[in-house]
N, C-alpha and C. Protein backbone atom coordinates (compact mmCIF):
# COMPACT_ATOMS: atom_id res chain seq x y z
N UNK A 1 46.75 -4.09 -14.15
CA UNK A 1 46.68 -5.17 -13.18
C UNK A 1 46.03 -4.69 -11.86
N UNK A 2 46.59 -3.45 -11.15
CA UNK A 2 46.13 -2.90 -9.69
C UNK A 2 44.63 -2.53 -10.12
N UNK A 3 43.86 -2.25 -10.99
CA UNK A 3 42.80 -2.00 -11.79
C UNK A 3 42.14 -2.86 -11.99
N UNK A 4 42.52 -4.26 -12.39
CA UNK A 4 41.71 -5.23 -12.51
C UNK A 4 41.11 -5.82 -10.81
N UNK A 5 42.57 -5.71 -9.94
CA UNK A 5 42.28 -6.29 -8.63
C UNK A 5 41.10 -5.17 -8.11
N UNK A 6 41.50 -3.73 -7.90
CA UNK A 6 40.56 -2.89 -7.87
C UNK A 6 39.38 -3.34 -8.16
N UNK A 7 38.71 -3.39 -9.11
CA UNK A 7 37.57 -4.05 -9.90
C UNK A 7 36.70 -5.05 -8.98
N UNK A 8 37.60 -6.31 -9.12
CA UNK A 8 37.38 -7.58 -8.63
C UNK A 8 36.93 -7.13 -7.16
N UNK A 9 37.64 -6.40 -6.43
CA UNK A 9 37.30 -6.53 -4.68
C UNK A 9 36.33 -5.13 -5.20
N UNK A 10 36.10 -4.12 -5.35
CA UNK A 10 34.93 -3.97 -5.75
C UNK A 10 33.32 -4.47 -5.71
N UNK A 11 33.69 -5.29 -6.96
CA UNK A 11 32.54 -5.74 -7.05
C UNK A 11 32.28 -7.24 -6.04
N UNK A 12 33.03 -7.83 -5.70
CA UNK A 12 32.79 -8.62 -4.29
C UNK A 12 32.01 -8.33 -2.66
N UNK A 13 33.01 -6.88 -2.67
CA UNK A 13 32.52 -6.19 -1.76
C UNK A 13 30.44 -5.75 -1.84
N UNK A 14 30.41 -5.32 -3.03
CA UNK A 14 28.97 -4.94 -3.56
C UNK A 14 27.84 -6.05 -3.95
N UNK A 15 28.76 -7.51 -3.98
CA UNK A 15 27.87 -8.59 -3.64
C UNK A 15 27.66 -9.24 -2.94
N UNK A 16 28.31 -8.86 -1.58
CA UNK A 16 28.45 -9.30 -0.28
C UNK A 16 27.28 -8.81 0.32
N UNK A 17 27.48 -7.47 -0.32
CA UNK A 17 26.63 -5.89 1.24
C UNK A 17 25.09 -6.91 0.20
N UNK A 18 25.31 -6.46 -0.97
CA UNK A 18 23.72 -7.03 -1.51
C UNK A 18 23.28 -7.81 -1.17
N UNK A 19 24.04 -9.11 -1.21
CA UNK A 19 23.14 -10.61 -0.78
C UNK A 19 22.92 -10.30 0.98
N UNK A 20 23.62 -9.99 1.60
CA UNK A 20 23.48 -9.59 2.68
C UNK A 20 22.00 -8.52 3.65
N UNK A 21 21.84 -7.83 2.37
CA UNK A 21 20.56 -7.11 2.69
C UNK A 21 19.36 -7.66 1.84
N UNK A 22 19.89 -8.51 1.15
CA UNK A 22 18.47 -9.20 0.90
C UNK A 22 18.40 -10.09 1.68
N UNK A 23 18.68 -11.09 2.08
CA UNK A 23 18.67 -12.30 2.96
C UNK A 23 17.72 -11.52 4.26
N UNK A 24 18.00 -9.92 4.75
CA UNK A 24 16.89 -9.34 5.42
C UNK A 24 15.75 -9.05 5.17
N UNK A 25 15.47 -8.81 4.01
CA UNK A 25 14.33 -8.56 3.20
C UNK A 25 13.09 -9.01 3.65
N UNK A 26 11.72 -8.52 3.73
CA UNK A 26 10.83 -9.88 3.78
C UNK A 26 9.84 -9.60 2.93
N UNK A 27 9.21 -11.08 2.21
CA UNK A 27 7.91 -10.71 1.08
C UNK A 27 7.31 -11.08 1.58
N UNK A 28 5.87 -10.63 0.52
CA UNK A 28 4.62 -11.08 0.80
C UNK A 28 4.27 -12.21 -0.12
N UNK A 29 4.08 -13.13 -0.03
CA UNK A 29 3.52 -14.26 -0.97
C UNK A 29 2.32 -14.79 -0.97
N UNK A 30 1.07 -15.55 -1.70
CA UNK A 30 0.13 -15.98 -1.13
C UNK A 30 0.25 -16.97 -0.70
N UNK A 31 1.26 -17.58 0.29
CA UNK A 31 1.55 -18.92 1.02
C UNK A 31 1.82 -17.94 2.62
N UNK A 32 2.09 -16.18 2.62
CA UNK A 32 2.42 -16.16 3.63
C UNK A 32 3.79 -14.87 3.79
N UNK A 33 4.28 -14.73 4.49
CA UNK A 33 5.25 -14.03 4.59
C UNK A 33 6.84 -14.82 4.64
N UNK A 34 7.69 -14.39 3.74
CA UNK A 34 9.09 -15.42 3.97
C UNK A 34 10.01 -14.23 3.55
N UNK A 35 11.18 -14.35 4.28
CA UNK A 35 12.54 -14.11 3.82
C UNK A 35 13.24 -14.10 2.46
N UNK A 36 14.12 -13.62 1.45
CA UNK A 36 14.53 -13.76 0.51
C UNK A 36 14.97 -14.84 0.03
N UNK A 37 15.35 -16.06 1.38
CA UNK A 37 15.94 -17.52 1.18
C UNK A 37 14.83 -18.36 1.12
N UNK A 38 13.57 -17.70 0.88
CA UNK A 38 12.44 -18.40 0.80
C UNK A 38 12.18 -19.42 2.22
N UNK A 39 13.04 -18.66 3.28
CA UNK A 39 12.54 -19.52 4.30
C UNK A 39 11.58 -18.88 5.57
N UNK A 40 11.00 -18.99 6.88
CA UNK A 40 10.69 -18.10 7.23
C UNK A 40 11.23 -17.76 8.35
N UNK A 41 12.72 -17.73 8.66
CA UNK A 41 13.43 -17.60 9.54
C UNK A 41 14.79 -17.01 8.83
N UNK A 42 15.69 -16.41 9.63
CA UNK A 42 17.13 -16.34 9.28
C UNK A 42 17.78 -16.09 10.07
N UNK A 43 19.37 -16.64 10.12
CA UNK A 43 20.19 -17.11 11.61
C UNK A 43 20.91 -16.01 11.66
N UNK A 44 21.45 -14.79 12.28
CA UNK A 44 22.52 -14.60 12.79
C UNK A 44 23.94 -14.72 12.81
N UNK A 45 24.63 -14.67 12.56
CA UNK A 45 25.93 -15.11 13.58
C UNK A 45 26.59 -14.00 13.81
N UNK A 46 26.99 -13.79 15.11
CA UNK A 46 27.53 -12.88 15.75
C UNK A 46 28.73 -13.49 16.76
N UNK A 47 29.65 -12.63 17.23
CA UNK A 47 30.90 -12.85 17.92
C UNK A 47 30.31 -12.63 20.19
N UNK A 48 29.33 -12.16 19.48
CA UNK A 48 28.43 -11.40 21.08
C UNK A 48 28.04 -12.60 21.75
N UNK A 49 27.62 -12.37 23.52
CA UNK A 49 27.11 -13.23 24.02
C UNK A 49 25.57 -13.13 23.73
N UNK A 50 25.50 -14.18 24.16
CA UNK A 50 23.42 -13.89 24.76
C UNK A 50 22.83 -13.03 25.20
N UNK A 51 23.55 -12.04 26.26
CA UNK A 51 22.91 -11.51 27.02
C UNK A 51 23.39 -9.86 26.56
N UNK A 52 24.65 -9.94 25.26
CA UNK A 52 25.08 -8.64 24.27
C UNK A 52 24.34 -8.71 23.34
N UNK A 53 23.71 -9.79 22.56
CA UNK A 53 22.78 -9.48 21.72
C UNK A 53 21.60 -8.93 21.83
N UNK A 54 20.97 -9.59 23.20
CA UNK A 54 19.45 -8.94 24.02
C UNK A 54 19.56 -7.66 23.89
N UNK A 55 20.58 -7.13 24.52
CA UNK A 55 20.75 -5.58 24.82
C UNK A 55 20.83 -5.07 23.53
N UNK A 56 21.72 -5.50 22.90
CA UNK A 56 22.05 -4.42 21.41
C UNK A 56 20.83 -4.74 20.60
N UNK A 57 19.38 -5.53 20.31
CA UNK A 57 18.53 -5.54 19.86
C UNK A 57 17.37 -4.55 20.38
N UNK A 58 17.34 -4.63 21.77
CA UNK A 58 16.29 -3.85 22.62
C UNK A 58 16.43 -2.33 22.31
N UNK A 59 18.05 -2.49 22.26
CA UNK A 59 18.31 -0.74 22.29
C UNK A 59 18.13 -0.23 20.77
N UNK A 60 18.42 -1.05 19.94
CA UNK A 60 18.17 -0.83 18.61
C UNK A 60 16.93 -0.29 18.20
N UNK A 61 15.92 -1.39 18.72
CA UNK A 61 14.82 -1.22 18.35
C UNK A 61 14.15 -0.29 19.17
N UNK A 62 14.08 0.03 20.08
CA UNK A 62 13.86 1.22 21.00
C UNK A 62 13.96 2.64 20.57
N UNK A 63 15.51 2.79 20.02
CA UNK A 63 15.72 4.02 19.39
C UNK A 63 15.65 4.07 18.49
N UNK A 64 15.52 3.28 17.47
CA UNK A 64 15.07 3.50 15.74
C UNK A 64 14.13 3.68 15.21
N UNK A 65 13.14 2.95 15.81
CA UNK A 65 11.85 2.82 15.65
C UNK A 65 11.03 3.94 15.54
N UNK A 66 10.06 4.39 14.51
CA UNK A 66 9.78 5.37 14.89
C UNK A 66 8.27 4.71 15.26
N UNK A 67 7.37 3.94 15.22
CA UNK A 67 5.95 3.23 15.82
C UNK A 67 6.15 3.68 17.58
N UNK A 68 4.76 4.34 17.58
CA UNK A 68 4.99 4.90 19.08
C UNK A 68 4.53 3.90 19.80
N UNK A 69 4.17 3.17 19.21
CA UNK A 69 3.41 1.83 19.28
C UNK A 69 4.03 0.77 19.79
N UNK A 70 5.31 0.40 19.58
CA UNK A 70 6.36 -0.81 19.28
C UNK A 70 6.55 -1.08 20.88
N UNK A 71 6.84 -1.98 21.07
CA UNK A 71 7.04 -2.73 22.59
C UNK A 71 8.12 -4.08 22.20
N UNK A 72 8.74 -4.42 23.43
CA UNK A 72 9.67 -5.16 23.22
C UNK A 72 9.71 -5.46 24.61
N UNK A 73 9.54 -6.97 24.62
CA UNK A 73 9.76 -7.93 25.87
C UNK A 73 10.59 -8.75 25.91
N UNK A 74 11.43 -8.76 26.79
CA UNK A 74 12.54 -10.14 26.99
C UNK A 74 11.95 -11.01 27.50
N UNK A 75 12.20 -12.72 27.40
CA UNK A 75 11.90 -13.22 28.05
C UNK A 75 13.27 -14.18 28.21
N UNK A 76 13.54 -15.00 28.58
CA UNK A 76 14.76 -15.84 28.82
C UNK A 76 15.87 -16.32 27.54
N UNK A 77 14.85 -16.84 26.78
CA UNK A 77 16.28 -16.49 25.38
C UNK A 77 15.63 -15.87 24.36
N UNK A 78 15.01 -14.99 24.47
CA UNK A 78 14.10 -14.77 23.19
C UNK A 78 13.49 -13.34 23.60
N UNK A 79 13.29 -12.61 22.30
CA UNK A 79 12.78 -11.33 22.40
C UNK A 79 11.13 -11.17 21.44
N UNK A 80 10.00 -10.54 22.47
CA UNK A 80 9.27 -10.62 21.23
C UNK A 80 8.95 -8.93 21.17
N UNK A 81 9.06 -8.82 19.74
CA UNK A 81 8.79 -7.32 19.03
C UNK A 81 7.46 -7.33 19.04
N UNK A 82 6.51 -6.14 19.46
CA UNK A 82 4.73 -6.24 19.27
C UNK A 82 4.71 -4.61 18.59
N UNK A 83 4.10 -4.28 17.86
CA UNK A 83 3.30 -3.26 17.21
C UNK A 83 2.03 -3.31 16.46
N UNK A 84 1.49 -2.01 16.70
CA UNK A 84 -0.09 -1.62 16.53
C UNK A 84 0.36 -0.42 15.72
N UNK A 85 -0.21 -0.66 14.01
CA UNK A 85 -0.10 0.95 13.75
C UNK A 85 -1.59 1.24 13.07
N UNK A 86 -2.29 2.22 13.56
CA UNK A 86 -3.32 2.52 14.06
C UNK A 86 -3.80 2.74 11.59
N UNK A 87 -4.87 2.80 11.09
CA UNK A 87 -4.80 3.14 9.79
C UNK A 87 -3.97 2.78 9.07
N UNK A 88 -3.16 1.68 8.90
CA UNK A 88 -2.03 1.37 8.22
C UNK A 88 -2.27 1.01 6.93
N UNK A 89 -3.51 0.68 6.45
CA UNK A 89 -3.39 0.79 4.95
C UNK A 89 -4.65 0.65 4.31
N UNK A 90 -4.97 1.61 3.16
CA UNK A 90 -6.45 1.69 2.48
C UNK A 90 -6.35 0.55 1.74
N UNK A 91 -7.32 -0.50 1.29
CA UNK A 91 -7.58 -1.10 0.45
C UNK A 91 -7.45 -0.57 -0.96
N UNK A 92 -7.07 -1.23 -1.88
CA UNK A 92 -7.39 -1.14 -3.14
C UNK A 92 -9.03 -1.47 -3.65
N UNK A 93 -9.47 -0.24 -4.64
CA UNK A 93 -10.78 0.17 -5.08
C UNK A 93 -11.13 -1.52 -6.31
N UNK A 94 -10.78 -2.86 -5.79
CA UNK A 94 -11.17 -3.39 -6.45
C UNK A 94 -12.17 -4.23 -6.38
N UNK A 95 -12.68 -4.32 -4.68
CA UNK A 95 -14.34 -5.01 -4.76
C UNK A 95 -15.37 -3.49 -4.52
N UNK A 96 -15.06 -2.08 -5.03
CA UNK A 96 -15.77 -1.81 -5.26
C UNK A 96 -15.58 -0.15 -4.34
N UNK A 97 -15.15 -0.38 -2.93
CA UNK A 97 -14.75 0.17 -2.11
C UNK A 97 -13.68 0.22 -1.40
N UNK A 98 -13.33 1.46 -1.12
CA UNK A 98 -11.89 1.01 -0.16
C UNK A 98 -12.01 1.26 1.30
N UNK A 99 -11.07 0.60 1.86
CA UNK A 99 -11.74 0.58 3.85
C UNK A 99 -10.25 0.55 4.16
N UNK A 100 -10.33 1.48 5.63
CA UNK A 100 -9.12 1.46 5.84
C UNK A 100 -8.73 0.17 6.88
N UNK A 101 -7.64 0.07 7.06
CA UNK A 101 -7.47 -1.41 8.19
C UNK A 101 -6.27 -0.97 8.71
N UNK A 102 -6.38 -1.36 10.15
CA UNK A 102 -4.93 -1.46 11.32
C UNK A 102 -4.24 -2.74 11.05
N UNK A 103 -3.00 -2.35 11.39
CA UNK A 103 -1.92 -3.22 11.86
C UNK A 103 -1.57 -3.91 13.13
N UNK A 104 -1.53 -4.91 13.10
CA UNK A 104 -0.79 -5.83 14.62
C UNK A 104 0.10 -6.86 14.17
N UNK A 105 1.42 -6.66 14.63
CA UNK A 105 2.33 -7.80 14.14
C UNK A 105 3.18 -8.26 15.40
N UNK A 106 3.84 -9.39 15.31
CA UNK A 106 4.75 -9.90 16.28
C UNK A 106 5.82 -10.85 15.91
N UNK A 107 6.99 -10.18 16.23
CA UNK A 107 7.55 -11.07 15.57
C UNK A 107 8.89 -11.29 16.98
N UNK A 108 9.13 -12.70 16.82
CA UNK A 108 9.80 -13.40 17.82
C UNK A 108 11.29 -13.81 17.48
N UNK A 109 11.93 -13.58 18.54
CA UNK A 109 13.67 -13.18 18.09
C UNK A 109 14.38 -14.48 19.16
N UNK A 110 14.79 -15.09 18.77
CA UNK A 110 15.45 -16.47 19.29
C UNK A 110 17.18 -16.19 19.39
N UNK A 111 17.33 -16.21 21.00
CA UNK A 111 18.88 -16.05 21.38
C UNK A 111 19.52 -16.95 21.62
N UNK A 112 21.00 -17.45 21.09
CA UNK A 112 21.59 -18.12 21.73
C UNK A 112 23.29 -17.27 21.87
N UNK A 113 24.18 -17.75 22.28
CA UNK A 113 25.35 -17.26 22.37
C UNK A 113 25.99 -16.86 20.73
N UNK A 114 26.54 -16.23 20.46
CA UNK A 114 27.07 -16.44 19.62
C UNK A 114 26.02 -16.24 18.10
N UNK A 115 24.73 -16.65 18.27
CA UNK A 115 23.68 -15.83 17.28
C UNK A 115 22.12 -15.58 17.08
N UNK A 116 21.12 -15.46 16.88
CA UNK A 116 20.38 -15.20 17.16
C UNK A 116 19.29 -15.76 15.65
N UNK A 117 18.06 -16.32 15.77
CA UNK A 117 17.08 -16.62 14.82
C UNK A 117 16.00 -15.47 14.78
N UNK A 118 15.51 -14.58 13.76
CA UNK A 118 14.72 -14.07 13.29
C UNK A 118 13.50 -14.76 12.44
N UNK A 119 12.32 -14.28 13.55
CA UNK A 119 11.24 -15.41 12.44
C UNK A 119 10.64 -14.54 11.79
N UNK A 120 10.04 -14.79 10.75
CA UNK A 120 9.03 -13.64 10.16
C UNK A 120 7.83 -13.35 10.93
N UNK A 121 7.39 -11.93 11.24
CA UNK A 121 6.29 -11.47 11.81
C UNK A 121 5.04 -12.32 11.96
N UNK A 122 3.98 -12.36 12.43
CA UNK A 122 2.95 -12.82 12.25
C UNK A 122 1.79 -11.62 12.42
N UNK A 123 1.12 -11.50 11.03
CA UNK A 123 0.39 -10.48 11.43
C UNK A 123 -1.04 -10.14 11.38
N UNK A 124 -1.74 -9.25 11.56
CA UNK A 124 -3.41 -9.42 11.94
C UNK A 124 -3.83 -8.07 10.92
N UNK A 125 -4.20 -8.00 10.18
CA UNK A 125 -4.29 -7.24 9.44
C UNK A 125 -6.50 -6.69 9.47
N UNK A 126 -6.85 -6.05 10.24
CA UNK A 126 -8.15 -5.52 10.49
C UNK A 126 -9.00 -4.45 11.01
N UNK A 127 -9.96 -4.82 10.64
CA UNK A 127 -10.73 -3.14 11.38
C UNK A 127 -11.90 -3.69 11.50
N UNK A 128 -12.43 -3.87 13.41
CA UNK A 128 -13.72 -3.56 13.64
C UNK A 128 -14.65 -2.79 13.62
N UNK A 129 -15.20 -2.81 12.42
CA UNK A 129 -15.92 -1.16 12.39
C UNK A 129 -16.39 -0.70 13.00
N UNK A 130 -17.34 -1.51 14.11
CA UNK A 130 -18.20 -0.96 15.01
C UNK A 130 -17.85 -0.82 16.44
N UNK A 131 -16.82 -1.19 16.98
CA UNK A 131 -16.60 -0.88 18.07
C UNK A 131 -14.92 -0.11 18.23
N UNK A 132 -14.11 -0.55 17.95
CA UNK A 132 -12.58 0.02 17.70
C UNK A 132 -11.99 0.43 16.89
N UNK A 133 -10.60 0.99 17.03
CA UNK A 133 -9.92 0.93 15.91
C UNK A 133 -9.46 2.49 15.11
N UNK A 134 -8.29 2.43 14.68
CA UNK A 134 -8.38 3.68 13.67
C UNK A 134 -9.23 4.11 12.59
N UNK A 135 -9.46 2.28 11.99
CA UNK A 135 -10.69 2.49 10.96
C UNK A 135 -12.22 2.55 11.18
N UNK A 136 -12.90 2.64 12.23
CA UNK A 136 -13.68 2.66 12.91
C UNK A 136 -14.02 4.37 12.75
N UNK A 137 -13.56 5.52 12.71
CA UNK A 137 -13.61 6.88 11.79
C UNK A 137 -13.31 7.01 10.29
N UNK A 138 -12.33 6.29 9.99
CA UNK A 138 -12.23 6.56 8.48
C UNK A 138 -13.40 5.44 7.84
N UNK A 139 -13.70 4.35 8.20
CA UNK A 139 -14.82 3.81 7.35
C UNK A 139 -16.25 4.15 8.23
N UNK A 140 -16.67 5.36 8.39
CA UNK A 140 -18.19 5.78 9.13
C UNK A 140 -18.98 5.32 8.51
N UNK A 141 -20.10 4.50 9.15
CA UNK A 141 -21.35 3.69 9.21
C UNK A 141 -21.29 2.38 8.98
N UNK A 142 -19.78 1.99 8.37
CA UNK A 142 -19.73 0.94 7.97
C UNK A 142 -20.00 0.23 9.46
N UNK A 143 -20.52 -1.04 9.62
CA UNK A 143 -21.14 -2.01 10.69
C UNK A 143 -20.73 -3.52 10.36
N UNK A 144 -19.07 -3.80 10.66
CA UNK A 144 -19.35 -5.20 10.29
C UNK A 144 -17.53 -5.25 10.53
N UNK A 145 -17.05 -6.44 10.70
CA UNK A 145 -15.80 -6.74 10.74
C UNK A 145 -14.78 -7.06 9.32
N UNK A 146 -13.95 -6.31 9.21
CA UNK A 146 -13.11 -6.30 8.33
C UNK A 146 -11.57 -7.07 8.62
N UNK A 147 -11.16 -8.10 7.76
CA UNK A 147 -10.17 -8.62 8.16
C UNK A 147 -9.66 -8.77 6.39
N UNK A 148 -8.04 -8.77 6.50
CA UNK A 148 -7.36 -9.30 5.10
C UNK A 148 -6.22 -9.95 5.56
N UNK A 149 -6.24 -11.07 4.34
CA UNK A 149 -5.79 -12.43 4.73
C UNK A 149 -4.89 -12.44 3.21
N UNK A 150 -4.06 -13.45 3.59
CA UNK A 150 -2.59 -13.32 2.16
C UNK A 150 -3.58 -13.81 0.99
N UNK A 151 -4.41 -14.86 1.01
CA UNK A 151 -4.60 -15.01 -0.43
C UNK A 151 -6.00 -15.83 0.19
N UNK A 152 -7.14 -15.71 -1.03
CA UNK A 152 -8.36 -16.50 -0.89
C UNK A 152 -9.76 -15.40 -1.47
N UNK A 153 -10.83 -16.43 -1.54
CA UNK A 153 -11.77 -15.50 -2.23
C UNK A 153 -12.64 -14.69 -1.51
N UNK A 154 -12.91 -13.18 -2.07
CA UNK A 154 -13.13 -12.36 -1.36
C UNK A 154 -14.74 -12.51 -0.77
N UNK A 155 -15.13 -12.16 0.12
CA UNK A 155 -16.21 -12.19 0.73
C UNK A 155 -16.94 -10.95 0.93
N UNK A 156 -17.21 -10.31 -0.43
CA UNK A 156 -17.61 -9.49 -0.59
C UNK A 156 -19.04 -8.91 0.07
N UNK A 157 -20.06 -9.70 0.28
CA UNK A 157 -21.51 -9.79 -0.06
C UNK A 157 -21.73 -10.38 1.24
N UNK A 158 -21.05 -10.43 2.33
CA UNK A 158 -21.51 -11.03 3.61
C UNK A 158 -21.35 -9.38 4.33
N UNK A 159 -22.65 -9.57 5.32
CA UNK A 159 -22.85 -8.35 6.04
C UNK A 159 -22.58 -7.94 7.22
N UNK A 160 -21.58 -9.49 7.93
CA UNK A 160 -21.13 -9.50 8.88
C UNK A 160 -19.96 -9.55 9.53
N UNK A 161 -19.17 -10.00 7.80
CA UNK A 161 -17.84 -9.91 7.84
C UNK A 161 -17.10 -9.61 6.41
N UNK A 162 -16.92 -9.02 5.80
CA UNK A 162 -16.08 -9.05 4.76
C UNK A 162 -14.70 -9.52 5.13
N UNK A 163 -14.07 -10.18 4.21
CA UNK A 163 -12.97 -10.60 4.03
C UNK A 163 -12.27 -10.26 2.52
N UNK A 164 -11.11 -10.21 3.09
CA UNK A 164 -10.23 -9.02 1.48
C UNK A 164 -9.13 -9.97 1.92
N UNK A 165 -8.36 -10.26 0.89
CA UNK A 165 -7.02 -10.89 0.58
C UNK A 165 -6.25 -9.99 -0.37
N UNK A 166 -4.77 -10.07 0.26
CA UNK A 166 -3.98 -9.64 -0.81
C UNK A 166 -3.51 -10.39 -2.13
N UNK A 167 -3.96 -11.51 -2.28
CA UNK A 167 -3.62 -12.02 -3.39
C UNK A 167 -5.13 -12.88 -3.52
N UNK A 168 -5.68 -13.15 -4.74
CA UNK A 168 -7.10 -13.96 -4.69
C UNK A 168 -6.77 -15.54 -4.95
N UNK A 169 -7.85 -16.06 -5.04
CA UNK A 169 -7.97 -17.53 -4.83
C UNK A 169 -6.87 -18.48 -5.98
N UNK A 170 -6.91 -17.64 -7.09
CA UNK A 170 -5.55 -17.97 -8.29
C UNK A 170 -4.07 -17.28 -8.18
N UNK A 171 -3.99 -16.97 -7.22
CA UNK A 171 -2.20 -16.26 -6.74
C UNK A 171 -2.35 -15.25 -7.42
N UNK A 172 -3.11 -14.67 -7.81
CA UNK A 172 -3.16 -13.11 -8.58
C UNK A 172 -3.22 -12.15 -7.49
N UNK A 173 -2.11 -11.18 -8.04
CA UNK A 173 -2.33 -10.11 -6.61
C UNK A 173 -3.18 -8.66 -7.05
N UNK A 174 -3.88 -8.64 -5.86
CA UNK A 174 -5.29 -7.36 -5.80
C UNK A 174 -5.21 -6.74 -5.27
N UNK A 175 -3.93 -6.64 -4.05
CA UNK A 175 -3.72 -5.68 -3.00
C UNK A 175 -2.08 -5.09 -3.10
N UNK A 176 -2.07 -4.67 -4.37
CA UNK A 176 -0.71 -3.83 -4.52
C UNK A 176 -0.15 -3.29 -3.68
N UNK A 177 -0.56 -2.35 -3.46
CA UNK A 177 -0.03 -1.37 -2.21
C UNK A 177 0.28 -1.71 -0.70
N UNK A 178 -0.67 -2.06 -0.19
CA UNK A 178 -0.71 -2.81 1.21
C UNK A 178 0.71 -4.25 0.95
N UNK A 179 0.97 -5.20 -0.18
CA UNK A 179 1.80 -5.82 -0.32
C UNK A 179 3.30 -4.97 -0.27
N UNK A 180 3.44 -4.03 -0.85
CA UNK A 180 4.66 -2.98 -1.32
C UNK A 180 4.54 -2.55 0.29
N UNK A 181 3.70 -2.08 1.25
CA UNK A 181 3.76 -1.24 2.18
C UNK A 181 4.38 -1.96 3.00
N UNK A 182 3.50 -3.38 3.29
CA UNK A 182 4.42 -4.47 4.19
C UNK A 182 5.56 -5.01 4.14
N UNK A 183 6.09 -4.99 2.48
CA UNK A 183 7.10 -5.55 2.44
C UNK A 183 8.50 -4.38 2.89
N UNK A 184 8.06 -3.38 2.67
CA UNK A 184 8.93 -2.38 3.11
C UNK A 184 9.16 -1.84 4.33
N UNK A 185 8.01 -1.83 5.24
CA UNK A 185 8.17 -1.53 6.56
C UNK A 185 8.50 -2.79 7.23
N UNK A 186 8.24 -4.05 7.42
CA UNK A 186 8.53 -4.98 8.12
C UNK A 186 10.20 -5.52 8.01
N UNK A 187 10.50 -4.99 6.49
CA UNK A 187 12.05 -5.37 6.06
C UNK A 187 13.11 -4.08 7.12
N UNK A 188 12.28 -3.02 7.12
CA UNK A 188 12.96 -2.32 7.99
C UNK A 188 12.93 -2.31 9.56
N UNK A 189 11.91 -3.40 9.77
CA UNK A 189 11.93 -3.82 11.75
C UNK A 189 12.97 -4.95 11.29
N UNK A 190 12.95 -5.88 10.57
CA UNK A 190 14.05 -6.97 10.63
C UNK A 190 15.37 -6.22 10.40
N UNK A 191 16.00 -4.78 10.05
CA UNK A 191 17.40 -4.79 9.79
C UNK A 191 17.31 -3.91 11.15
N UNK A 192 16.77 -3.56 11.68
CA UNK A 192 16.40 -3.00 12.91
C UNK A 192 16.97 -4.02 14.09
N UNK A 193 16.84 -4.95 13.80
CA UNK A 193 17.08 -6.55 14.48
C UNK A 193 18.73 -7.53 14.18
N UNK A 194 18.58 -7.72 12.85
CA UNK A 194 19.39 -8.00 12.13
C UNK A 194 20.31 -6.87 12.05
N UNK A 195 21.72 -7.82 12.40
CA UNK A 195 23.48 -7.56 12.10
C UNK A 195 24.01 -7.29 10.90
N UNK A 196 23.44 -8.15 9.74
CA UNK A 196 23.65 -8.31 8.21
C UNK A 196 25.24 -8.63 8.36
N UNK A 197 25.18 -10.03 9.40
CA UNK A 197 26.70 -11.01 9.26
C UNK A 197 26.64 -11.99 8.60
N UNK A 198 27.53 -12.77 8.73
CA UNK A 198 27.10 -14.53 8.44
C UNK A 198 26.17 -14.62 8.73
N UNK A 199 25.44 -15.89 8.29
CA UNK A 199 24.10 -16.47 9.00
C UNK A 199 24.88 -18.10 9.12
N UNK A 200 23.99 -18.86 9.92
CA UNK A 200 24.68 -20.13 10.40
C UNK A 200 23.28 -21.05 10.36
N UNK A 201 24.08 -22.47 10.77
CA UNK A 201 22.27 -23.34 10.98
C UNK A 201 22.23 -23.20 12.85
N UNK A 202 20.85 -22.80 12.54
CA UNK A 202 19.86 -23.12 14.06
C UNK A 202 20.70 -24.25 14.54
């Protein structure tokens, strides 16, 4: 009997912490970036004020972080997270070549008493070859603007801009890695952020 209860709170306990750290999670989809609830936000709830959550997020993210990059601004109820990580990910060798591309993301943190809204990042995924950039040395001579976008057809054959998607014009995904890379580092700025309590409605 003490064995079975054993058991039972057990495995409760281990589907709590789980659903709990997925609900932080974030994917990549070709519609975009969303949360595990398939939404692109997730609420909070905390016992803290407004002005205990600000602090315990700033400081969080301040000291965890390892992006030397990362910045964090308050503004009146809301926090926005900014990072630049300089080479953040080679293309996959499937139009032929691979190019490296920087990171820029931002993602905006909504306070109220009692809990806080997490939106999913918004992010810029590129490399000007010819004037900036980390990839601006790793792709030498290349002359032309590089940008990748969640899903659409590649623009291979233009000399002024290529365009690369992580997923192509039929939801097929072409950018393995860079998908796996984002989904793993950005899930770790949201628990960076995220309590992993209740969540509540906005």
């Amino acid at each position: 009997m003490l064995r079975s209860i054993l058991v039972t709170i057990t495995f409760a306990l281990y589907t709590t912490f789980d659903v709990a750290a997925q609900d932080a999670s974030v994917f990549v989809s070709p519609d975009g970036l969303k949360f595990a609830n398939g939404q692109i936000f997730i609420v909070v709830e905390t016992g803290d004020s407004k002005d205990e959550i600000i602090s315990n997020i700033v400081a969080n993210v301040k000291t965890k972080s390892n992006s030397k990059y990362i910045t964090v601004e308050v503004l009146n109820d809301a926090i926005v997270i900014k990072d630049f990580i300089p080479g953040y990910t080679k293309t996959d060798k499937s139009a032929g070549s691979a190019y490296q591309l920087d990171l820029s993301y931002k993602m905006l943190v909504e306070v109220k008493d009692g809990r806080y809204k997490i939106n999913v990042p918004e992010l810029d995924i590129a490399a000007n070859q010819k004037y900036d950039g980390f990839a601006v040395v790793a792709n030498s001579g290349v002359q032309f603007t590089l940008t990748m976008g969640f899903s659409g057809k590649r623009d291979v054959w233009n000399n002024k801009e290529k365009k690369l998607f992580i997923f192509d014009e039929k939801g097929k995904l072409v950018e393995k890695s860079t998908k796996d890379k984002l989904e793993k580092d950005l899930s770790r700025v949201v628990d960076l952020v995220a309590d992993q309590t209740k969540k509540s409605d906005w």
